[in-house]
C-alpha atoms as a PDB file:
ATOM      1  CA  UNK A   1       0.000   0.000   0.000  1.00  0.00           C
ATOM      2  CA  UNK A   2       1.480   3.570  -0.784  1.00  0.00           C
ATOM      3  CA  UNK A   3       1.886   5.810   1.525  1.00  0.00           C
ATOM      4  CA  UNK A   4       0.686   9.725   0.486  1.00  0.00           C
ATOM      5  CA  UNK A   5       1.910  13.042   2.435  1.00  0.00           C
ATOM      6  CA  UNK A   6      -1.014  14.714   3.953  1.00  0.00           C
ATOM      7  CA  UNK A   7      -0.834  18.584   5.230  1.00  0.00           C
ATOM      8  CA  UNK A   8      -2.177  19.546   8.617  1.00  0.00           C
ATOM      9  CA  UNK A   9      -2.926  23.476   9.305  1.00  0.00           C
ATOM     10  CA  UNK A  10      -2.558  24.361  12.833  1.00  0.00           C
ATOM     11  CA  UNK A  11      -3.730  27.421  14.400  1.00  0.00           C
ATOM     12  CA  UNK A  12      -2.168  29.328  17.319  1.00  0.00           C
ATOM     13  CA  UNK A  13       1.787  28.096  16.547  1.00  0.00           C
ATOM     14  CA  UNK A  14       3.864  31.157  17.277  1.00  0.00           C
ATOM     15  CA  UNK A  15       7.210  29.227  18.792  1.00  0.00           C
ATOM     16  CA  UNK A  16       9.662  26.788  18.849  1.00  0.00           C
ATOM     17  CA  UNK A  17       7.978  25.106  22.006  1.00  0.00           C
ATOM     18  CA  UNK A  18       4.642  24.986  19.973  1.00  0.00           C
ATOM     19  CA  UNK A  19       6.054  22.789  17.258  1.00  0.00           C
ATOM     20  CA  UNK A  20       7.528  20.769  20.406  1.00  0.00           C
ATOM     21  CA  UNK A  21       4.112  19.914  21.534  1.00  0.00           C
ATOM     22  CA  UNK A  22       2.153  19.287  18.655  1.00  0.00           C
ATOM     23  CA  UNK A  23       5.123  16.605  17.801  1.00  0.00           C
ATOM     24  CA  UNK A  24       4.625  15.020  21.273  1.00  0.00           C
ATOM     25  CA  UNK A  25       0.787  15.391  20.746  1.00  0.00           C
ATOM     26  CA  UNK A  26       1.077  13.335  17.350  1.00  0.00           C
ATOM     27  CA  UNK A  27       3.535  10.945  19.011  1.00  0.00           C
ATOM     28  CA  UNK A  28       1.482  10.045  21.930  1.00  0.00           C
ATOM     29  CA  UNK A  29      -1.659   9.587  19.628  1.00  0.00           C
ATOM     30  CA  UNK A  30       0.420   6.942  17.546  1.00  0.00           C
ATOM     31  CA  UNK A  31      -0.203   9.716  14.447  1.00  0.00           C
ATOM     32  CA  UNK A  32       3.546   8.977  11.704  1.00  0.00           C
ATOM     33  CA  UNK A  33       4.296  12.209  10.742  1.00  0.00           C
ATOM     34  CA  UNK A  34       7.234  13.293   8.265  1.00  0.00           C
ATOM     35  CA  UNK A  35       7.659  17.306   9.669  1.00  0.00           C
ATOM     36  CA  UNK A  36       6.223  19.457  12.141  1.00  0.00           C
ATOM     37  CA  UNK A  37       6.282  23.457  11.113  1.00  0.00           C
ATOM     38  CA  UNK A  38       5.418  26.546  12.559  1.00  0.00           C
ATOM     39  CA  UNK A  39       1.911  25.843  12.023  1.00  0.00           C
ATOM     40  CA  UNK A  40       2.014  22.665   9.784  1.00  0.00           C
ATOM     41  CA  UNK A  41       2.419  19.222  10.071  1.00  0.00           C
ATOM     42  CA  UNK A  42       2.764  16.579   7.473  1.00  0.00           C
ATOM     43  CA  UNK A  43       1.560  13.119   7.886  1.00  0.00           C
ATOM     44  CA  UNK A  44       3.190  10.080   6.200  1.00  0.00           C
ATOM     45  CA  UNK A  45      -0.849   8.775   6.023  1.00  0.00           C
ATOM     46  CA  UNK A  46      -4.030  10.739   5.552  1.00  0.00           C
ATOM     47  CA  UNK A  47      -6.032  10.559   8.982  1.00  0.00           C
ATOM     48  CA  UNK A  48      -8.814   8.099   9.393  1.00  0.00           C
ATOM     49  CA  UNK A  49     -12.045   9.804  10.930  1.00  0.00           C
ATOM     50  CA  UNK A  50     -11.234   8.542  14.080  1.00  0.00           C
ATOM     51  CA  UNK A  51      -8.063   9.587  13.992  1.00  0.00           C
ATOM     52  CA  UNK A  52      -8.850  13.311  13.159  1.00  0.00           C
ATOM     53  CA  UNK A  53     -11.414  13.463  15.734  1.00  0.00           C
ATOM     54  CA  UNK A  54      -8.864  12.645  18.860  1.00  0.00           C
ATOM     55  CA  UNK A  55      -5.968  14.795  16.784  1.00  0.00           C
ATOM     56  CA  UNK A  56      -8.674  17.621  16.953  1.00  0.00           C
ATOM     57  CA  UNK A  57      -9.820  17.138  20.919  1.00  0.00           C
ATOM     58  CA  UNK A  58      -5.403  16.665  21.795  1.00  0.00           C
ATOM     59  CA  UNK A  59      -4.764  19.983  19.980  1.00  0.00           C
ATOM     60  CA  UNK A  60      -7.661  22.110  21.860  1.00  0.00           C
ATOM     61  CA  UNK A  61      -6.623  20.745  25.168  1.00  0.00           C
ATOM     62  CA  UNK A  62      -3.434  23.115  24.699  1.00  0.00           C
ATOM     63  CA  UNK A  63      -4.924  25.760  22.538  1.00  0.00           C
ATOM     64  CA  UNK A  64      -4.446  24.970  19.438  1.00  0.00           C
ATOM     65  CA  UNK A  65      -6.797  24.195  16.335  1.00  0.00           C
ATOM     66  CA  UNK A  66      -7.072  22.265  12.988  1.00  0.00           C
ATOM     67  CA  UNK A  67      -8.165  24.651  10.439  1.00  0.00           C
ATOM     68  CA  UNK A  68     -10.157  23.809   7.880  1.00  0.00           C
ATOM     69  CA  UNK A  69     -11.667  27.074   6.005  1.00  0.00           C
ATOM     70  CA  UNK A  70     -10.063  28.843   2.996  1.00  0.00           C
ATOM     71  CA  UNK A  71     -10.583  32.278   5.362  1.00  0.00           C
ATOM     72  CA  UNK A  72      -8.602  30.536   8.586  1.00  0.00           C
ATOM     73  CA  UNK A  73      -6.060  28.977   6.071  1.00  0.00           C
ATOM     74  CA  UNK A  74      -5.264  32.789   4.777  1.00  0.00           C
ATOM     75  CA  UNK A  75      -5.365  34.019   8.258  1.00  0.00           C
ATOM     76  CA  UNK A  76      -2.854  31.542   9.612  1.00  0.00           C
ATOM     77  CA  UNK A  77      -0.497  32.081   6.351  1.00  0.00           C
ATOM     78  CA  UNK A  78      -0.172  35.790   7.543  1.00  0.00           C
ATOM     79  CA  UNK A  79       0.714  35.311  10.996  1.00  0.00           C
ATOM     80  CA  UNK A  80       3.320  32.354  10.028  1.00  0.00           C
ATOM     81  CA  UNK A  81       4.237  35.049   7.584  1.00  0.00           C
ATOM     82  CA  UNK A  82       4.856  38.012  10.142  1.00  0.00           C
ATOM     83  CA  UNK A  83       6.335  35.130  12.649  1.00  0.00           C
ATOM     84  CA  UNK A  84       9.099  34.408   9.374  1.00  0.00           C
ATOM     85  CA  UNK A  85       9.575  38.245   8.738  1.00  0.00           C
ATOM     86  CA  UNK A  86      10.053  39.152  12.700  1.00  0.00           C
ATOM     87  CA  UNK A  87      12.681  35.756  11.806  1.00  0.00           C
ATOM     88  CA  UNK A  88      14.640  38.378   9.785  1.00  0.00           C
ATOM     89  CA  UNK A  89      15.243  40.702  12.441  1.00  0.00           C
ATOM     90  CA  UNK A  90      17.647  43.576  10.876  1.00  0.00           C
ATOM     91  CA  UNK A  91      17.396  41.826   7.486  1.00  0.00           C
ATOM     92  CA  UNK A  92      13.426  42.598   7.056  1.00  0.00           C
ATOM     93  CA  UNK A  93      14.999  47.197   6.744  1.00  0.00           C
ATOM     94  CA  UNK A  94      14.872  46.006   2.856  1.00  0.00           C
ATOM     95  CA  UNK A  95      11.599  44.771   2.573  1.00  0.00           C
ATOM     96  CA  UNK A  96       7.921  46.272   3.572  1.00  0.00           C
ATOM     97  CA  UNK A  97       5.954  43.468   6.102  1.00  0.00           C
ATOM     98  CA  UNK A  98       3.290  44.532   3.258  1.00  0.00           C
ATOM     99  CA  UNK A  99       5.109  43.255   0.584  1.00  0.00           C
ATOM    100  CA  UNK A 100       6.576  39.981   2.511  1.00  0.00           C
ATOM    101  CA  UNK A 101       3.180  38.803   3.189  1.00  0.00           C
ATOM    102  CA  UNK A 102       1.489  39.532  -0.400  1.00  0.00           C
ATOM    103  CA  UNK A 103       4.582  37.188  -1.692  1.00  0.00           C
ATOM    104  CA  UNK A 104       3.285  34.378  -0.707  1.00  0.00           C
ATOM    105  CA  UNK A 105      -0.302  35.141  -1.250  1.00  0.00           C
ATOM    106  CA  UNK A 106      -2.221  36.210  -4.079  1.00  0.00           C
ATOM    107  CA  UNK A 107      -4.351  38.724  -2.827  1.00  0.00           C
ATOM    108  CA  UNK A 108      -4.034  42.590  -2.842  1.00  0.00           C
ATOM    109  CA  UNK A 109      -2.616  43.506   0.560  1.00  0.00           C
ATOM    110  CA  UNK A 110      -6.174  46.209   1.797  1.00  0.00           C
ATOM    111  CA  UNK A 111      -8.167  42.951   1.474  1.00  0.00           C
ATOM    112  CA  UNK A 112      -5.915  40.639   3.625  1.00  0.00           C
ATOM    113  CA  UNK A 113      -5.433  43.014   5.871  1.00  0.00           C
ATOM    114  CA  UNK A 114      -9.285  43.774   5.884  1.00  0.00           C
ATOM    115  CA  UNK A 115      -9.778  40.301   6.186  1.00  0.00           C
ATOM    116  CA  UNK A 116      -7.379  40.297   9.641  1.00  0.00           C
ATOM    117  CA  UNK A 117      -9.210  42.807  10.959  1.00  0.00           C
ATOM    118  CA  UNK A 118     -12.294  41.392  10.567  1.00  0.00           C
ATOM    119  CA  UNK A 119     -11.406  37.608  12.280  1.00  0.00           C
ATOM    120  CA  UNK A 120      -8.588  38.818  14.500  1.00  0.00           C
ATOM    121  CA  UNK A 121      -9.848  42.023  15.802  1.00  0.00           C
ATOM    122  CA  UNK A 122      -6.753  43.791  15.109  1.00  0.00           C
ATOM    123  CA  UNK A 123      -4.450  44.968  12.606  1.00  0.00           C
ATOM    124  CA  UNK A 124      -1.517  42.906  10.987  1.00  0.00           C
ATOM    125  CA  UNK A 125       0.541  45.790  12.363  1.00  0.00           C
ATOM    126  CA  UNK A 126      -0.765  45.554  15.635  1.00  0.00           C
ATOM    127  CA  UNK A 127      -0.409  41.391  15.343  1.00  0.00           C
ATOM    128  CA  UNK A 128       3.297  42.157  13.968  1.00  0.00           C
ATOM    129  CA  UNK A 129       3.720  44.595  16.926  1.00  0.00           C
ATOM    130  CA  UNK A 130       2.919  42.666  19.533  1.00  0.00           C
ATOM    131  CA  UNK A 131       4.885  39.304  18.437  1.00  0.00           C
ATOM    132  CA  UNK A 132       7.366  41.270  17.703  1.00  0.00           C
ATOM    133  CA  UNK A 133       7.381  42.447  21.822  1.00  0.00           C
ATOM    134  CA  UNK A 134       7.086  38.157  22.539  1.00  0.00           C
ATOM    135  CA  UNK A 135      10.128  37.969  20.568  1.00  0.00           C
ATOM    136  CA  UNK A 136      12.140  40.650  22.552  1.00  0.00           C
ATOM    137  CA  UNK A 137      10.671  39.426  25.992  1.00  0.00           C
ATOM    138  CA  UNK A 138      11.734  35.701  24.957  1.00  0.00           C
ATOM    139  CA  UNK A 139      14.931  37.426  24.591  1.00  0.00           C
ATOM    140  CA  UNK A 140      15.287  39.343  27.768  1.00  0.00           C
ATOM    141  CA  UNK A 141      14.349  36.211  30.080  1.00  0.00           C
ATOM    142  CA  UNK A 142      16.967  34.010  28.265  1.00  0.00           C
ATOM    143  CA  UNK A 143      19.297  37.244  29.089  1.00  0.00           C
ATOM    144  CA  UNK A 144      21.844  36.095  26.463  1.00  0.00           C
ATOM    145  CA  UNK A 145      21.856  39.046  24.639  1.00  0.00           C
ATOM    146  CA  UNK A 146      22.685  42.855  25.442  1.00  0.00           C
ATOM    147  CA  UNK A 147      20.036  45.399  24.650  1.00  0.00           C
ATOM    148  CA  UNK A 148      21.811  46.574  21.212  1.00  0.00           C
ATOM    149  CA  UNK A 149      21.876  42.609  20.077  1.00  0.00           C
ATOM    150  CA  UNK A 150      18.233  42.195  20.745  1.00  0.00           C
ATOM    151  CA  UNK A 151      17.263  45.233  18.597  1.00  0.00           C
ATOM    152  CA  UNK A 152      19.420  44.501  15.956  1.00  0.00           C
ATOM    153  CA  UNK A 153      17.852  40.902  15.817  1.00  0.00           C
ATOM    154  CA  UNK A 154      14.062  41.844  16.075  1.00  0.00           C
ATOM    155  CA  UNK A 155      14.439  44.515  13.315  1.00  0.00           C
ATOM    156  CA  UNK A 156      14.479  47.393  15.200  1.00  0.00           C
ATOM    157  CA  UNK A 157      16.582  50.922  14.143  1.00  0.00           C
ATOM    158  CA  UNK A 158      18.287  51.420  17.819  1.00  0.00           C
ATOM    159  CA  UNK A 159      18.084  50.739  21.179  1.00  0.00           C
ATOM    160  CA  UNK A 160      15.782  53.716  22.045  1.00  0.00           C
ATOM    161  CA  UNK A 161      13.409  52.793  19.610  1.00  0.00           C
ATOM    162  CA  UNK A 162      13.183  48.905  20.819  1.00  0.00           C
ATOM    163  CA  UNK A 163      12.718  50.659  24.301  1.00  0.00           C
ATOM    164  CA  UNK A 164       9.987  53.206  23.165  1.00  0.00           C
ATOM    165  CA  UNK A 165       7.861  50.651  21.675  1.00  0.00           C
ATOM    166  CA  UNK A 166       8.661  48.010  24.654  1.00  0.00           C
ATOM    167  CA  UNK A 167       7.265  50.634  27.066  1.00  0.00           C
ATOM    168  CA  UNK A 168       4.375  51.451  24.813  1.00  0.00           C
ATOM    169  CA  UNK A 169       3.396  47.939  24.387  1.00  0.00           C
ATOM    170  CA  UNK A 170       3.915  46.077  28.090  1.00  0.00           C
ATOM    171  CA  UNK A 171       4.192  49.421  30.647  1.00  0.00           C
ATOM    172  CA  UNK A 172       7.757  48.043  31.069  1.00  0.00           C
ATOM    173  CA  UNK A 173      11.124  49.052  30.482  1.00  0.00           C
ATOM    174  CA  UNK A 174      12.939  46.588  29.048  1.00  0.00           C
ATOM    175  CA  UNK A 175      15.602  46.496  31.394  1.00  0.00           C
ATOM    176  CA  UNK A 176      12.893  46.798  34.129  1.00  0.00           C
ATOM    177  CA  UNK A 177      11.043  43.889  32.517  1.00  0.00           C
ATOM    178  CA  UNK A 178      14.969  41.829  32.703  1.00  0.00           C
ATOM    179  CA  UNK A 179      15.348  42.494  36.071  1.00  0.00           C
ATOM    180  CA  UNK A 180      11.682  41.287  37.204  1.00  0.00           C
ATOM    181  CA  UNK A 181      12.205  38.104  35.208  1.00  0.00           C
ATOM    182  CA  UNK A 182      15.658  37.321  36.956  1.00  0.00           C
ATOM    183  CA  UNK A 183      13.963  37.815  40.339  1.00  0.00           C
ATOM    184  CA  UNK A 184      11.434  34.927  39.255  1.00  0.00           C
ATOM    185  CA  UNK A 185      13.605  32.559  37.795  1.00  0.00           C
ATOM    186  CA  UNK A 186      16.239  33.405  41.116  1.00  0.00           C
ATOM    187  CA  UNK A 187      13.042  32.392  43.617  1.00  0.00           C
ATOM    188  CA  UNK A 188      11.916  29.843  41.390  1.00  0.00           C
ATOM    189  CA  UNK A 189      15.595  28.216  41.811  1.00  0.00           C
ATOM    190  CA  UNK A 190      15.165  28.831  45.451  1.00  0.00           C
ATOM    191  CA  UNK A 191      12.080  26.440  45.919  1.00  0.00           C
END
């Protein structure tokens, strides 16, 4: 019997720890899979009914969703999008987000990002803004990187600016935001 590749879409993969569990969620459900993407998975077999119906209940337990729809399917293809362009960092100064996301899909950018609006409730700006901040708070707490390093790697023009919009976005300071996750990972060493 030959085997045929079969794409998954999943919604709500932002990270690296998101494709971690939907691998272990496949695994424990006995489901042969060839790769596991931000926000795709391909199977070695196509699903039996069965199959797709516990895949489906494993995935919502930990927030995450099979989509089905042509409308969730271009929704999810612009936030793996601005996930790959925030990816860039510094790289993405010689391309528009606009014109990284209509690249990969046909559409004219003021519907897709009407469309966002209208499912998400916000803007792909606003979307790209505030991964964007996940990104440089991921950052922080690993505290591998100075200030300057995590600019230039999530695209932004200076320090001041990353700052600016860090404030904006969380109430924080940056360095404030450092020091608070320190504390919690020093108590959390302490118990």
């Amino acid at each position: 019997m030959k085997s045929s590749t079969s794409k998954l879409l999943i919604k709500n993969m932002v990270c690296q720890r998101c494709i971690m569990s939907v691998e272990n969620i496949l695994n424990d459900n006995n489901i042969a899979f060839s790769k596991v993407e931000m926000g795709e998975v391909y199977l070695q077999e196509k699903l039996t009914e069965a199959q797709s119906s516990q895949l489906e209940k494993a995935l919502k337990n930990v927030g995450f969703e099979l989509i089905e729809t042509r409308v969730n399917n271009i929704i999810e293809t612009i936030k793996r999008q601005v996930l790959q362009y925030i990816e860039l960092g510094s790289d993405n100064e010689t391309i528009r987000l606009s014109s990284y996301i209509i690249k990969t899909l046909a559409y004219d950018y003021s519907y897709l990002s009407d469309l966002f609006s209208s499912i998400e409730g916000k803007t792909i700006e606003q979307f790209f803004i505030l991964q964007r901040m996940e990104k440089v708070k991921e950052l922080l707490v690993y505290d591998q990187l100075s200030l300057t390093e995590i600019a230039y790697q999530t695209g932004f023009s200076s320090v001041h600016h990353l700052s600016a919009q860090f404030k904006k976005v969380t109430g924080f300071t940056p360095s404030y935001f450092k020091k608070v996750a320190a504390d919690k990972r020093k108590a959390l060493d302490k118990l």
